[in-house]
Protein backbone atom coordinates (compact mmCIF):
# COMPACT_ATOMS: atom_id res chain seq x y z
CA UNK A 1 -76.59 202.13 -70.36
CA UNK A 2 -77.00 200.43 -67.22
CA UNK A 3 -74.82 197.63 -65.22
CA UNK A 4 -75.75 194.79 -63.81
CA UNK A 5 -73.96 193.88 -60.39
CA UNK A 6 -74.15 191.13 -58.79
CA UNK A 7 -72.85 190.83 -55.43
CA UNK A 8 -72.51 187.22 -53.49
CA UNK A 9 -73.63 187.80 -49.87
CA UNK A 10 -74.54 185.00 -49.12
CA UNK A 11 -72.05 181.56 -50.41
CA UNK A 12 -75.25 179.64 -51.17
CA UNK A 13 -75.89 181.08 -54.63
CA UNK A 14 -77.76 178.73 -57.30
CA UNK A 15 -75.20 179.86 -59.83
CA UNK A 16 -72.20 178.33 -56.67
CA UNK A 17 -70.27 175.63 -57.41
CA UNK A 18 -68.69 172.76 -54.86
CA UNK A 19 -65.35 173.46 -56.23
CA UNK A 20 -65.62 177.28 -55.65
CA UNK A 21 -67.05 176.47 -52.07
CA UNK A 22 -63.87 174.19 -51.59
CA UNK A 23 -61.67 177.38 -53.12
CA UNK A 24 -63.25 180.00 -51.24
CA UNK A 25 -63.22 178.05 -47.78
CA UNK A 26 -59.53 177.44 -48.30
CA UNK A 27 -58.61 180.87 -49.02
CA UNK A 28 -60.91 182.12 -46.01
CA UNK A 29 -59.05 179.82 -43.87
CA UNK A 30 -55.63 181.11 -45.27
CA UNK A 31 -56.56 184.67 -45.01
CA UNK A 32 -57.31 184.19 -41.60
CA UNK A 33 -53.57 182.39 -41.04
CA UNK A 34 -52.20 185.16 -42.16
CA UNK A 35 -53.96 187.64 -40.42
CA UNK A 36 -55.49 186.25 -37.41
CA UNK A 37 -52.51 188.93 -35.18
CA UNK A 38 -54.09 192.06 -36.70
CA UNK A 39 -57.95 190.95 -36.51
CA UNK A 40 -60.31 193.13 -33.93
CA UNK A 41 -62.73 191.36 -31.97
CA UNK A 42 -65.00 192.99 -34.37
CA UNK A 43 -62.94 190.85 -37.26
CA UNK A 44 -63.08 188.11 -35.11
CA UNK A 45 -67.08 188.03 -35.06
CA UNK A 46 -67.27 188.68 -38.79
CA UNK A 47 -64.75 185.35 -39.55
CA UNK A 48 -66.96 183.70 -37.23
CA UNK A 49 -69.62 184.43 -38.52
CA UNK A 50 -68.40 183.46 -42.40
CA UNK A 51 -66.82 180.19 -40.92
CA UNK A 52 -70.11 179.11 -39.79
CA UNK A 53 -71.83 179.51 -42.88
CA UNK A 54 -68.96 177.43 -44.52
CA UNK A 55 -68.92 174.52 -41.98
CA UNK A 56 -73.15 174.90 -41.57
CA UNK A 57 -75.86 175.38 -44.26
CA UNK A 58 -72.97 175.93 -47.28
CA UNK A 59 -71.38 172.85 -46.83
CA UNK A 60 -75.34 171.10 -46.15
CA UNK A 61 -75.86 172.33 -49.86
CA UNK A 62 -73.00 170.46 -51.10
CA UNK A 63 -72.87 167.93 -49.28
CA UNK A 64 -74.39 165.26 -51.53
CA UNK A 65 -71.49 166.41 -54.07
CA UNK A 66 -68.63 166.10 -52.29
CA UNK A 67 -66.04 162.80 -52.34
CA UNK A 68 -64.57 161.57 -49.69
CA UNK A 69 -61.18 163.74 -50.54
CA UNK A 70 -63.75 166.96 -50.42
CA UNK A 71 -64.46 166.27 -46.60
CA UNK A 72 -61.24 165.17 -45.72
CA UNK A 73 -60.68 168.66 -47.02
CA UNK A 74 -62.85 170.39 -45.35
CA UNK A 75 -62.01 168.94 -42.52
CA UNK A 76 -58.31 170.07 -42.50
CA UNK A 77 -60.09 173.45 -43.47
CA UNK A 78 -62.17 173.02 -40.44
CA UNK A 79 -58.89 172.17 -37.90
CA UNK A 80 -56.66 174.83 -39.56
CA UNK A 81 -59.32 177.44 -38.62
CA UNK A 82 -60.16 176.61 -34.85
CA UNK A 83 -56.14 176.02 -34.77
CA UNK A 84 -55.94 179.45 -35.48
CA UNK A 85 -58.40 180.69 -33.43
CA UNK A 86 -57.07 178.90 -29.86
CA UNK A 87 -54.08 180.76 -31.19
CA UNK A 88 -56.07 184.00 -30.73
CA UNK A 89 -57.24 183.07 -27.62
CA UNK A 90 -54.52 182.20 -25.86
CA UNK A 91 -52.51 184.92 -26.38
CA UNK A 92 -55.88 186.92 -25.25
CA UNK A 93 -55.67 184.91 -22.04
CA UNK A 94 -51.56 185.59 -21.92
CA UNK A 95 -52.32 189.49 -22.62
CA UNK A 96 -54.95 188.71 -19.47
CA UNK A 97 -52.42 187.06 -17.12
CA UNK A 98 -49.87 189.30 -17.97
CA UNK A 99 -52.10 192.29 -16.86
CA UNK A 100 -52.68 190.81 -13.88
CA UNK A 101 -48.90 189.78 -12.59
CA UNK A 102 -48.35 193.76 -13.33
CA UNK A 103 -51.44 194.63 -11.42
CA UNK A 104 -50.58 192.60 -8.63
CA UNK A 105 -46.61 193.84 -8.42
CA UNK A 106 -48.20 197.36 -8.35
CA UNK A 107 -49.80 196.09 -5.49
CA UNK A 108 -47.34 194.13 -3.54
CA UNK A 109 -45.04 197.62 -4.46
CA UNK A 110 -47.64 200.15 -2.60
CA UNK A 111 -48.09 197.64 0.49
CA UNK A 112 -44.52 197.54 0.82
CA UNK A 113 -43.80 200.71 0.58
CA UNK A 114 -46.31 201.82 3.05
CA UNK A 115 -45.41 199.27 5.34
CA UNK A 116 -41.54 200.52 4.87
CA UNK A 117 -43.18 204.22 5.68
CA UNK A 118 -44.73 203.18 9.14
């Protein structure tokens, strides 16, 4: 006997609804709230990736379906996720500048040390 699996790779299925697009968007979003500290760049490209099929050709497929409330929706969906992601970033730039001021004190160290030593 033999199963039959189906696997969704792609959120544009014929058998997709708007209401599981809405669903699955929002807990993508969420998922990536709660995670977003933990995510590898690699993580990173992959949500990327997904969030651009969501915001791009998904949400061109429903579009004709969805109210008024739907976008206003997905555009919350839309804010919470690059929210979350300027997060990221800016404690990528922090980690950056923080690297730096330690560099640099390393350096300002040495120099005075060997000028103390002449």
């Amino acid at each position: 006997m033999g199963f039959l699996i189906i696997v969704f790779g792609a959120v544009s299925c014929s058998f997709y609804s708007k209401d599981a697009y809405l669903e699955d968007f929002a807990s993508f979003v969420t998922e990536v709230e709660q995670n977003y500290q933990s995510y590898s760049e690699e993580d990173w490209l992959n949500a990327d990736q997904k969030y651009e099929e969501y915001v791009g050709e998904t949400y061109n497929n429903f579009r004709a379906e969805l109210t008024n409330d739907d976008k206003k929706q997905v555009g919350k969906l839309k804010t919470k996720f690059q929210t979350v992601k300027i997060k990221h970033e800016a404690g990528q730039i922090m980690d950056d500048v923080s690297d730096g001021i330690n560099q640099l004190q390393g350096v300002m160290e040495e120099v005075i040390e060997i000028i103390n030593n002449q």
